[in-house]
Protein backbone atom coordinates (compact mmCIF):
# COMPACT_ATOMS: atom_id res chain seq x y z
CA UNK A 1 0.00 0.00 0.00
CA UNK A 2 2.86 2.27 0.66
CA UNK A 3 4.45 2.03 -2.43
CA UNK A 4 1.58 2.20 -4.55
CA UNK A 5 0.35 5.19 -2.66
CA UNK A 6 4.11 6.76 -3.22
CA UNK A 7 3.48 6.43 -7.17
CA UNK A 8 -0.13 8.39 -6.39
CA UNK A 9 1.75 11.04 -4.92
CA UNK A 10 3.95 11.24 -7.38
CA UNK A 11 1.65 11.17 -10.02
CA UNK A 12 -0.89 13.76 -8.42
CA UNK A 13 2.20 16.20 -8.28
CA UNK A 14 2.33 16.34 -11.72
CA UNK A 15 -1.31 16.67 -12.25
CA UNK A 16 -1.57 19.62 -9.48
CA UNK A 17 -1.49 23.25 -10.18
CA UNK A 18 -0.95 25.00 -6.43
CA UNK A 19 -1.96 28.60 -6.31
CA UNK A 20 -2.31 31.90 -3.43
CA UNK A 21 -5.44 33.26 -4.95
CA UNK A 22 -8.11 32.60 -6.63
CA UNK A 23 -6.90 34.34 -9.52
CA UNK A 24 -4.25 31.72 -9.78
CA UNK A 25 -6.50 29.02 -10.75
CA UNK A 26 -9.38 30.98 -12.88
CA UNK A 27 -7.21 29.81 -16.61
CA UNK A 28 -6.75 26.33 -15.97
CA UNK A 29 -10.12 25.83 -14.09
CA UNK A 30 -12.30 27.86 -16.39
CA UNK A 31 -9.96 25.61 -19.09
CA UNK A 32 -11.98 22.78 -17.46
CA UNK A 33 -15.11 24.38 -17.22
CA UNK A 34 -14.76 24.58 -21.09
CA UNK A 35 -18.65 26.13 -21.90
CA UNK A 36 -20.90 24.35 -19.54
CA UNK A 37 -23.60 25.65 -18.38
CA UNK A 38 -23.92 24.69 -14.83
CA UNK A 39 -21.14 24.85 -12.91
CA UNK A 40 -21.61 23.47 -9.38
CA UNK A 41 -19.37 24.57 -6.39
CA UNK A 42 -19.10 22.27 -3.58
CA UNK A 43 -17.84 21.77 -0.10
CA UNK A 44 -16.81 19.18 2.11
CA UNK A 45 -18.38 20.83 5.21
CA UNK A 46 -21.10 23.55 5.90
CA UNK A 47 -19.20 25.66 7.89
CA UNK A 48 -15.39 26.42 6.18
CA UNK A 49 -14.52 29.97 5.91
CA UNK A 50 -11.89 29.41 2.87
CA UNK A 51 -14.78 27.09 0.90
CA UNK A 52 -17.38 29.95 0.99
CA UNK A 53 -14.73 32.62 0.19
CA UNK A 54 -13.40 30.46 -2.71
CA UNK A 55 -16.57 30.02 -4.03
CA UNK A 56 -17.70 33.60 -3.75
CA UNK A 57 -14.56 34.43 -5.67
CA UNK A 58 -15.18 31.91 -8.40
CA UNK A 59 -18.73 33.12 -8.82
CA UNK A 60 -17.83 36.62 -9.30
CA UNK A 61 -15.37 35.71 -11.60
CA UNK A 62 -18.00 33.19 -13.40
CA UNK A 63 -20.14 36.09 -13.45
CA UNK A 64 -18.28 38.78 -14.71
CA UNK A 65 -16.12 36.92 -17.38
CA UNK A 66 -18.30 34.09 -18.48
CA UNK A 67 -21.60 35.41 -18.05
CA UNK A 68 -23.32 33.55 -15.50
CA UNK A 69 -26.54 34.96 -14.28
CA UNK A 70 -28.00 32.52 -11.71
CA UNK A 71 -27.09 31.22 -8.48
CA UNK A 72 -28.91 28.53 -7.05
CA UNK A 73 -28.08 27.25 -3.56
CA UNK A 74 -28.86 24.60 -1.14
CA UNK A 75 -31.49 26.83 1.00
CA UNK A 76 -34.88 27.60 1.42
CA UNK A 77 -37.26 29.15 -1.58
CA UNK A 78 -38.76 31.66 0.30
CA UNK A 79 -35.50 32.96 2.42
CA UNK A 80 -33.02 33.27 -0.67
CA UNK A 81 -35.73 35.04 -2.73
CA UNK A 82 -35.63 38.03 -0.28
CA UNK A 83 -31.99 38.39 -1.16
CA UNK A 84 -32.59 38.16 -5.02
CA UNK A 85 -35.34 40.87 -4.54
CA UNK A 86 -32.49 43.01 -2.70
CA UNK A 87 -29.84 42.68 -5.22
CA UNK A 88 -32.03 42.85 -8.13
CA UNK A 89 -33.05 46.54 -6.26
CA UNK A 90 -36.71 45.33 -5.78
CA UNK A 91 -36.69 45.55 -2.23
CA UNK A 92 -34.76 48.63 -1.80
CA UNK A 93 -35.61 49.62 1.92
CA UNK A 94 -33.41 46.82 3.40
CA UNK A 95 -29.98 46.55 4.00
CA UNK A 96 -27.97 43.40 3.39
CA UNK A 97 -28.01 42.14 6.76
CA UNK A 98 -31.79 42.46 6.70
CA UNK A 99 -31.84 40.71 3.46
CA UNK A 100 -30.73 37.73 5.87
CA UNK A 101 -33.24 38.39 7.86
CA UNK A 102 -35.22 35.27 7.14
CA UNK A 103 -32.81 32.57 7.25
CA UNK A 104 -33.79 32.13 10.74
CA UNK A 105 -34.27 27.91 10.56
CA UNK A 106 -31.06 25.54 12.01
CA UNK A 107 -28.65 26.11 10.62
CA UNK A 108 -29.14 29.48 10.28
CA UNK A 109 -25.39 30.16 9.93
CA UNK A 110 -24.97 28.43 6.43
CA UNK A 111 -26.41 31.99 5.51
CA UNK A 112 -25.87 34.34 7.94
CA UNK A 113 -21.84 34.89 7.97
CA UNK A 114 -19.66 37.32 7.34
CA UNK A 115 -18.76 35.92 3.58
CA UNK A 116 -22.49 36.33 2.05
CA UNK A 117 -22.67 39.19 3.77
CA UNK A 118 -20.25 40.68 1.56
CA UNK A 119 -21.32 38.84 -1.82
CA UNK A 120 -24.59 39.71 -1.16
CA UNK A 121 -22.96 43.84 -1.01
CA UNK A 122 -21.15 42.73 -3.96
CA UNK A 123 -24.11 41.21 -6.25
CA UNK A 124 -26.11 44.62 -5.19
CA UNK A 125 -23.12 46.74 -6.87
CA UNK A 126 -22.83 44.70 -9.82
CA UNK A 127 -26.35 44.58 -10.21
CA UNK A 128 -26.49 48.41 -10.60
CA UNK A 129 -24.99 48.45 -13.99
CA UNK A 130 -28.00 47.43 -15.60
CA UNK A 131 -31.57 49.14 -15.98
CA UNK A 132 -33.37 46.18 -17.28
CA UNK A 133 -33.88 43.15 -14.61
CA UNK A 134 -32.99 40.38 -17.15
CA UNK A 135 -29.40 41.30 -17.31
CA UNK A 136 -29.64 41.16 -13.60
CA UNK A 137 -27.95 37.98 -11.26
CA UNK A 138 -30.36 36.65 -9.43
CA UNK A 139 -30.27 34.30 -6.37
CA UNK A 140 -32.30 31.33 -5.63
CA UNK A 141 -33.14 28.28 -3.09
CA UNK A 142 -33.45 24.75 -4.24
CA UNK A 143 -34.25 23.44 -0.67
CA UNK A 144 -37.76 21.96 0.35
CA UNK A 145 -37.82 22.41 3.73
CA UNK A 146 -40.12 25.89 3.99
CA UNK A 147 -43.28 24.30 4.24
CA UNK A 148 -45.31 26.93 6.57
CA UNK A 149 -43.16 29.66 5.46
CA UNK A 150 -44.41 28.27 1.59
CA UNK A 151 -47.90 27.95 2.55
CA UNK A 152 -47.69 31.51 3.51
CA UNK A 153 -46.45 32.74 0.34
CA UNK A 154 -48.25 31.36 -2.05
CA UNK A 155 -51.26 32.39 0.15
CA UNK A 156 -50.08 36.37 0.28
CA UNK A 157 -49.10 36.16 -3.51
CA UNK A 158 -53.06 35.32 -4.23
CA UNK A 159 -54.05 37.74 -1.76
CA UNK A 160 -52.69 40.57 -4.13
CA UNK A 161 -54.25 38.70 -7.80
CA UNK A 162 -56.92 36.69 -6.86
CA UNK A 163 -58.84 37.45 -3.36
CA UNK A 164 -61.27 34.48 -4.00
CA UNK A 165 -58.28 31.94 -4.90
CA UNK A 166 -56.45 33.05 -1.96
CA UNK A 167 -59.60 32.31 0.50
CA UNK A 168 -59.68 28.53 -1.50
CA UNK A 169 -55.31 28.25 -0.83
CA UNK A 170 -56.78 28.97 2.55
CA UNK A 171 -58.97 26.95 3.26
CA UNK A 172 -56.81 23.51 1.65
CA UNK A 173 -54.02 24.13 3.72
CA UNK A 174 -55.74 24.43 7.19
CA UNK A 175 -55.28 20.61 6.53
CA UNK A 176 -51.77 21.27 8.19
CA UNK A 177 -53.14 23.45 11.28
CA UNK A 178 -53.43 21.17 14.02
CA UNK A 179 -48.94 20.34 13.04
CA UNK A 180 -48.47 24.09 13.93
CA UNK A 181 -45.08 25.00 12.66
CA UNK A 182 -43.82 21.39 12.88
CA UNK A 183 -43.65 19.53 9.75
CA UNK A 184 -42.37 16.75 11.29
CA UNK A 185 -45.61 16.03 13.32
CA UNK A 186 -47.27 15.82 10.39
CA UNK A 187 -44.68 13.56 8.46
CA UNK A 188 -45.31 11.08 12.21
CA UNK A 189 -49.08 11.33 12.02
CA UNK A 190 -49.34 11.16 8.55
CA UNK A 191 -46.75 8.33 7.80
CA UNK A 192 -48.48 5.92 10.64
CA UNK A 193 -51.68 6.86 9.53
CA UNK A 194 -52.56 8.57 12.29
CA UNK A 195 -54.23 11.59 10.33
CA UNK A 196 -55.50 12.05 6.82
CA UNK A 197 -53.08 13.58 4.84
CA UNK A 198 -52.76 16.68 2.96
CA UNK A 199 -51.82 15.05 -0.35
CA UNK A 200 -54.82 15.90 -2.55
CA UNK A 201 -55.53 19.26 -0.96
CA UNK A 202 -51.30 20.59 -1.78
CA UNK A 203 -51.75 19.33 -5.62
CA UNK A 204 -54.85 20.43 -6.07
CA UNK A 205 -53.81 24.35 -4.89
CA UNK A 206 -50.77 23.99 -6.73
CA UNK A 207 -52.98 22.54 -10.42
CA UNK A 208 -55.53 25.24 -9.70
CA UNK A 209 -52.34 27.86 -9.50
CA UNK A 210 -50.73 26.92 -12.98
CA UNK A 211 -54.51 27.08 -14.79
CA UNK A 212 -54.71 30.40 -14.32
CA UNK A 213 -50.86 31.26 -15.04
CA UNK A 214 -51.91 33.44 -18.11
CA UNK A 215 -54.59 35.62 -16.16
CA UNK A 216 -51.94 36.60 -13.54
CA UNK A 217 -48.81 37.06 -15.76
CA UNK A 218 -49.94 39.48 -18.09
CA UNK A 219 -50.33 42.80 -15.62
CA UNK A 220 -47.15 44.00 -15.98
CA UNK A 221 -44.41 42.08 -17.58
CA UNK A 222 -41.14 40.89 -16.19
CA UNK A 223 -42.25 41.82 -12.65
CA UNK A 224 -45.84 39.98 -13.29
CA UNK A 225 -44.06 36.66 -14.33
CA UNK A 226 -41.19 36.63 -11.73
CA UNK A 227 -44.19 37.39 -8.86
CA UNK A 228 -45.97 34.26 -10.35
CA UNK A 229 -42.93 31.93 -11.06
CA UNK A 230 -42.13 32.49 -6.65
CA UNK A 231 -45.87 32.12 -5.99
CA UNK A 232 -45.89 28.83 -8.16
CA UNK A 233 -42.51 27.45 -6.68
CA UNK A 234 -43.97 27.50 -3.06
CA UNK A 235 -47.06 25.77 -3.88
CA UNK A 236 -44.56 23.35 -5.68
CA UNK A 237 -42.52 23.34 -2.58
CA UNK A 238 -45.48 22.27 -0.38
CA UNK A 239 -46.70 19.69 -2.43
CA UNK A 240 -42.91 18.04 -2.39
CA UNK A 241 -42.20 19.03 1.22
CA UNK A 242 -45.78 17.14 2.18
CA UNK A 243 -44.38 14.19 0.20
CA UNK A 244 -41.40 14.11 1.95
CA UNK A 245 -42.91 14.67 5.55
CA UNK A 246 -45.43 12.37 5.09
CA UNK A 247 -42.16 9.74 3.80
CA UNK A 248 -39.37 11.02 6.52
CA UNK A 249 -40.16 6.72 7.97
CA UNK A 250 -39.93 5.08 4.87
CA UNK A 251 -36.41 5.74 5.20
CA UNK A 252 -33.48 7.48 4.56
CA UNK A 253 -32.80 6.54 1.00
CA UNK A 254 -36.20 7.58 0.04
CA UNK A 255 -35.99 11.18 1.75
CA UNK A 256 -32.73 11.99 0.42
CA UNK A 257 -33.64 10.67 -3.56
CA UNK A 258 -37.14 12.46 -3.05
CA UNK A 259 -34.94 15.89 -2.03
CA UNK A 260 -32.69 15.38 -4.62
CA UNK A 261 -34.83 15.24 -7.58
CA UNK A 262 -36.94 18.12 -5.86
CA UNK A 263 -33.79 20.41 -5.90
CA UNK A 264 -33.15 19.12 -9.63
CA UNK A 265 -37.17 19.83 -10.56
CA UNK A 266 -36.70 23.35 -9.28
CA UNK A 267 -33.59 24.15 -10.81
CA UNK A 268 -35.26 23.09 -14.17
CA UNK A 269 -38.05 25.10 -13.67
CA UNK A 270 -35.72 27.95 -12.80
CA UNK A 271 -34.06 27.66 -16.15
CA UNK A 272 -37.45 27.76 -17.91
CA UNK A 273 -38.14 30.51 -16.33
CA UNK A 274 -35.34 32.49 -17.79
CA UNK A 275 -35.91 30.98 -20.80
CA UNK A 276 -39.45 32.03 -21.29
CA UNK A 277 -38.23 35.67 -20.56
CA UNK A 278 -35.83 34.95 -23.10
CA UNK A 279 -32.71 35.29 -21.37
CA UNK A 280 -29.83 32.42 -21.48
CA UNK A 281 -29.59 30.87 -18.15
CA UNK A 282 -26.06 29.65 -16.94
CA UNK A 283 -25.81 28.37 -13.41
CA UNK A 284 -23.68 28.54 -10.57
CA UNK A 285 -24.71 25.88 -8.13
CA UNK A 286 -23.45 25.65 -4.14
CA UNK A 287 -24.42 22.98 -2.25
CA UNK A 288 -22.67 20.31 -0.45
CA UNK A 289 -19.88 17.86 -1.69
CA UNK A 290 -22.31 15.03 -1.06
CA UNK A 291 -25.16 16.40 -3.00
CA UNK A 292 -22.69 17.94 -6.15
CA UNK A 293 -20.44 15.19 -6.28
CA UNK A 294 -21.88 12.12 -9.00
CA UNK A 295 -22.88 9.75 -6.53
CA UNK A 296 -22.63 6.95 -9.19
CA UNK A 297 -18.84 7.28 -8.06
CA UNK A 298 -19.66 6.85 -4.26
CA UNK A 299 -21.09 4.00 -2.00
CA UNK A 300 -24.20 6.06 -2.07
CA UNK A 301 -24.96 4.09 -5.12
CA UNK A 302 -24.45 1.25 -3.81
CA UNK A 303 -27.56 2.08 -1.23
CA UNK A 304 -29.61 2.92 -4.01
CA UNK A 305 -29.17 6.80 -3.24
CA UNK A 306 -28.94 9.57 -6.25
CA UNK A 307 -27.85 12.49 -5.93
CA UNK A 308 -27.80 16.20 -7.53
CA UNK A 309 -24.95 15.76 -9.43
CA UNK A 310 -25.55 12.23 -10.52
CA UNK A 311 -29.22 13.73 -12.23
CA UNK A 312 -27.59 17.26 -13.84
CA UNK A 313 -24.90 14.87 -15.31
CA UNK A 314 -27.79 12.64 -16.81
CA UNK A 315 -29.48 15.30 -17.54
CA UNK A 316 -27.06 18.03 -19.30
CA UNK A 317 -24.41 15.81 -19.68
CA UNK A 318 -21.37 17.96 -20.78
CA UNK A 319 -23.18 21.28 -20.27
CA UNK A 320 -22.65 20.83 -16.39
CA UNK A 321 -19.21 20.72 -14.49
CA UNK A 322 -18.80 19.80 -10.83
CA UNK A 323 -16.30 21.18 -8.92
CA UNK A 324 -15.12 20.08 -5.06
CA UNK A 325 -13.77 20.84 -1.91
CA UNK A 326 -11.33 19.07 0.37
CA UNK A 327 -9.32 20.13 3.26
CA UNK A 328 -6.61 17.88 6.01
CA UNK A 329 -7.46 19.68 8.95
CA UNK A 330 -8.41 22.85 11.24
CA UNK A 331 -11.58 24.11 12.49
CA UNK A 332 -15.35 24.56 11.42
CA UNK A 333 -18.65 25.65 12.54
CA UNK A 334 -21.27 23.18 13.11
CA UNK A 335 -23.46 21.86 15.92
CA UNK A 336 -23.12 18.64 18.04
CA UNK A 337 -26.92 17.90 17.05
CA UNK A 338 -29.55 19.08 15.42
CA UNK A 339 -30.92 21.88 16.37
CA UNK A 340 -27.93 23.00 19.14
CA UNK A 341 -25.93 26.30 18.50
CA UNK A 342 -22.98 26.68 16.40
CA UNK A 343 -19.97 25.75 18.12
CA UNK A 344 -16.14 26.26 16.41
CA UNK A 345 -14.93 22.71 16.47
CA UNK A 346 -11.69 21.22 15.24
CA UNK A 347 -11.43 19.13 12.48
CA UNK A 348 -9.58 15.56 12.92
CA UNK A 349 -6.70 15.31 10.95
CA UNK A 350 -7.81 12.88 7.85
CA UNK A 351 -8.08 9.03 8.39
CA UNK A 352 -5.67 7.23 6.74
CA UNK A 353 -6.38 5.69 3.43
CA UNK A 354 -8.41 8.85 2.68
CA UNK A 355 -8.18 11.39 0.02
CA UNK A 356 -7.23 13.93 2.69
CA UNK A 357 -4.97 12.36 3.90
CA UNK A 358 -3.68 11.60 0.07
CA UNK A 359 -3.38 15.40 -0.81
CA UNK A 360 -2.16 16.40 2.83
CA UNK A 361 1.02 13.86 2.07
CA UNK A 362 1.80 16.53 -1.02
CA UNK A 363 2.43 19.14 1.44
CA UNK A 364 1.07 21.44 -1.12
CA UNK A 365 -1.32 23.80 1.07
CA UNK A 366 -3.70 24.75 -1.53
CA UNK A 367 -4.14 23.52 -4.89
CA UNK A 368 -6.64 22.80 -8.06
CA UNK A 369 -6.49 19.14 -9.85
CA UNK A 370 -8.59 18.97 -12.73
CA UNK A 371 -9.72 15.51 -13.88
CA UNK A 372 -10.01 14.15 -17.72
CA UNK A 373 -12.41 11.36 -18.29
CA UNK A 374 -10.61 10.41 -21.28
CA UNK A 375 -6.92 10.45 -19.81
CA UNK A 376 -6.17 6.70 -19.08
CA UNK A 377 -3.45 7.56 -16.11
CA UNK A 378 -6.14 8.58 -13.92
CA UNK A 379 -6.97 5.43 -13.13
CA UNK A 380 -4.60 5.88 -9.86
CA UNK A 381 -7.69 8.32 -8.86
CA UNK A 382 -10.73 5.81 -9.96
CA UNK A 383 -10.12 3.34 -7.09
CA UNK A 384 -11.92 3.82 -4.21
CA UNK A 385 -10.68 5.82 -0.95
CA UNK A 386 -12.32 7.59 1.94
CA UNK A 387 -13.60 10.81 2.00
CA UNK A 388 -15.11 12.83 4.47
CA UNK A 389 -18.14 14.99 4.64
CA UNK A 390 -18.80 17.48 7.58
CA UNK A 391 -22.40 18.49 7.50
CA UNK A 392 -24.43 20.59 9.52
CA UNK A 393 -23.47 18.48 12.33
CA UNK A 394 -19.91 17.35 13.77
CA UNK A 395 -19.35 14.60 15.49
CA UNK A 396 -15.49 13.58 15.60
CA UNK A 397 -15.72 11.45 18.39
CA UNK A 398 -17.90 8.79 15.69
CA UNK A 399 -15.38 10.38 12.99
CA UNK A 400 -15.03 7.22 11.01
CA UNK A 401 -18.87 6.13 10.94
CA UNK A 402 -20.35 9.21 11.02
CA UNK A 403 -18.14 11.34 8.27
CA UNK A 404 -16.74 8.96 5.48
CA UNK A 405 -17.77 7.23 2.50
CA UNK A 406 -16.03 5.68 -0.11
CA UNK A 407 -15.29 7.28 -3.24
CA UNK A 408 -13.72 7.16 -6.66
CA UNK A 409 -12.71 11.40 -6.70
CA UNK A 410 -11.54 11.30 -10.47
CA UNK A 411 -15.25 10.38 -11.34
CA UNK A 412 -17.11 11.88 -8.68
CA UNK A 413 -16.09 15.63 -9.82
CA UNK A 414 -14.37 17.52 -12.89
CA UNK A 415 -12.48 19.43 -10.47
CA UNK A 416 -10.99 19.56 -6.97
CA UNK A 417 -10.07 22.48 -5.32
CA UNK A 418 -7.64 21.47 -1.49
CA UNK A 419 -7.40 23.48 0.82
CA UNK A 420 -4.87 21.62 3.73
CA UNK A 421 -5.93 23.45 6.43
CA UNK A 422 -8.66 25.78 7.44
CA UNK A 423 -10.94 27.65 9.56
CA UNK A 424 -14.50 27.75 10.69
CA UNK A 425 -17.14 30.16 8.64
CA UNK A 426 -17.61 33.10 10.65
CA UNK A 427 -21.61 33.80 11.76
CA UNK A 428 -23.26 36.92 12.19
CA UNK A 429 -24.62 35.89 15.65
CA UNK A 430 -22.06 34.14 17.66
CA UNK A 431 -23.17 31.73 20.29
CA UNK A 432 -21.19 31.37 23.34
CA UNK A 433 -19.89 27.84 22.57
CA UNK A 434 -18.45 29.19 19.36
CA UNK A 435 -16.65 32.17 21.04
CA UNK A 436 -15.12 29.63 23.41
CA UNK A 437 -13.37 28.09 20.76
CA UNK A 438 -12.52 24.54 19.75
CA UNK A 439 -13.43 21.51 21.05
CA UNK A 440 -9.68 19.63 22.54
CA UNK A 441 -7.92 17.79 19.82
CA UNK A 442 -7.48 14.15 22.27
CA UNK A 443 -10.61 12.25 20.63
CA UNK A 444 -10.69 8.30 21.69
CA UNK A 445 -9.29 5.84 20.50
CA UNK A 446 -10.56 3.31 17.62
CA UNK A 447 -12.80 5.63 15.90
């Protein structure tokens, strides 16, 4: 194993191109890129300062140089659309950190932090050059977890076009009133039978919403159909996030396919969107490493799990490049469970046999490998190794069970960006725990 992990090393050095700045990596990476369409960011964690800055620097340069005009992250509908009223200038009486202001669900930091807090000042400016709203960036959610917050929506959208329609959105979702603002009660009492569900009522609203498409969209163009496209996205929303609910204990394969393709269906309706307004849509895509990454070239597949990258490849093919993260070691936010506070934890050092641990051995600290499909000595890449994925959640005392998978990189992504060591994403509201610092670097043994 040694020795043949000495000629990967080897190899990979030859392959690598290390760099300072982003700037450094733009030509070969955009080389890559070649004219896709989609380019999706990733990250092996939801809480690494250098991944969001990266990425932030990447997009602006996608933007301004190759004409991008969407990005689409892993977040709620209804909380990223206040920020791509804000930038667009349709919501000029808020300031950026009130453009945050709803991303107020766990784990509200993925949003509120210093770094899109400064592209979201950024997008504003750049926004400003144009008068018309199509040559505008916007920013959307792909997530499906905003059920209430959807219901709401779509019910105030019909308030303003359709007072009758509104009073009939009303009276179909009071199917969910006796859940209050927890889905999940539903998804129990639903899913054991326990309750009738809400099915028929959420497709119904969202059928009766798309017949009468034409009669709201022509008031007054561009504004008209964007109003109607976010209206029609959170009844689309509730109807997926009542499937999913109602199917949280059928399993976690199901949940996560059933998110997947949701996030997929709304980024396709996105692009129609734009493309009824005539305007070419090109994509940037964050989300996770584990949702960006083909998951044809992961265990996942071997659970019978897809994932978002695995469908855009099927779907647009060469039009779409995925791009990933990967770091040795430091410190991130992220909770201990669900729901807890942010704390600043440090990051194991990478598990042998892992990717990580791989690049760390190149003593390179940051650098961009790009991967050819049709280069034959990449096959030192295509067998499978661990790699980790920090989520929302951090738990490196279960480091091994809870945070690795198998993986074959070279076909998982187009592109890997490593970053050896790095630091935890700064939030706006800092909780105690995370002020305190990190969490002591003695873990036990065996795990």
């Amino acid at each position: 194993m040694a020795d043949r992990d000495e000629k990967i090393i080897n190899f990979v050095k030859d392959k690598i191109i290390s760099f300072n700045k982003a700037q450094d990596i733009i030509k070969p990476l955009f080389n890559r890129i070649g004219n896709a369409k989609l380019v999706l960011l990733g990250e092996a964690t939801h809480g690494t300062h250098e991944f969001y800055q990266m990425r932030f620097e990447l997009t602006k340069r996608l933007i301004t140089e190759k004409g991008f005009n969407i990005i689409a992250v892993e977040a709620d509908f209804p909380d990223a659309y206040r920020i791509n009223k804000f930038i667009q200038g349709r919501d000029d009486g808020t300031t950026e950190l009130e453009a945050l202001s709803d991303f107020k669900r766990f784990p509200a930091w993925m949003w509120r932090n210093t770094v899109i807090l400064e592209m979201i000042a950024w997008l504003k400016s750049y926004n400003k050059k144009f008068n018309s709203f199509k040559e505008k960036v916007g920013f959307f959610g792909l997530d499906l977890y905003s059920l209430n917050r959807s219901i709401d929506a779509v019910v105030d959208y019909l308030d303003k076009v359709d007072p009758e329609a509104a009073q009939r959105a009303r009276y179909r979702y009071t199917c969910f009133d006796h859940f209050g603002e927890d889905p999940e009660s539903y998804g129990y009492a639903a899913g054991f039978n326990l309750t009738s569900t809400c099915e028929n009522e959420v497709i119904d609203q969202l059928t009766e919403l798309r017949k009468k498409a034409d009669q709201y969209m022509h008031r007054d163009g561009f504004i008209a159909e964007d109003e109607y496209f976010y209206a029609e996205q959170n009844a689309l929303i509730t109807a997926n996030a009542e499937e999913y609910y109602r199917s949280m204990f059928k399993g976690h394969v199901f949940t996560w396919n059933l998110r997947a393709r949701h996030m997929v269906q709304s980024l396709s309706a996105l692009i129609s969107h734009y493309e009824k307004q005539g305007i070419s849509p090109k994509v940037i895509l964050w989300e996770h490493n584990s949702h960006i990454g083909d998951a044809r070239a992961t265990d996942m597949s071997e659970h019978g799990e897809q994932n978002v990258g695995q469908i855009i490849r099927q779907k647009y093919g060469s039009d779409a490049a995925l791009v990933g993260f990967t770091t040795y070691s430091g410190t991130v936010t992220a909770a201990s469970d669900w729901g807890e506070e942010a704390e600043r934890k440090r990051v194991r050092e990478a598990l042998t046999k892992s990717y990580e641990e791989l690049f760390h051995k190149l003593e390179i600290p940051q650098f961009l490998i790009t991967f050819d499909p049709s280069d034959n000595e990449f096959a030192y890449l295509k067998k499978s190794r661990l790699e980790r994925a920090i989520g929302v959640i951090y738990r490196p005392e279960t480091e091994r069970i809870s945070h690795y998978f198998n993986a074959r990189i070279s076909e998982q992504f187009d592109a890997v960006i490593h970053i050896d060591e790095t630091r935890a994403l700064e939030p706006l509201e800092k909780s105690v725990k995370w002020n305190v610092g990190e969490i002591p670097e003695t873990f036990p043994s065996g795990v």
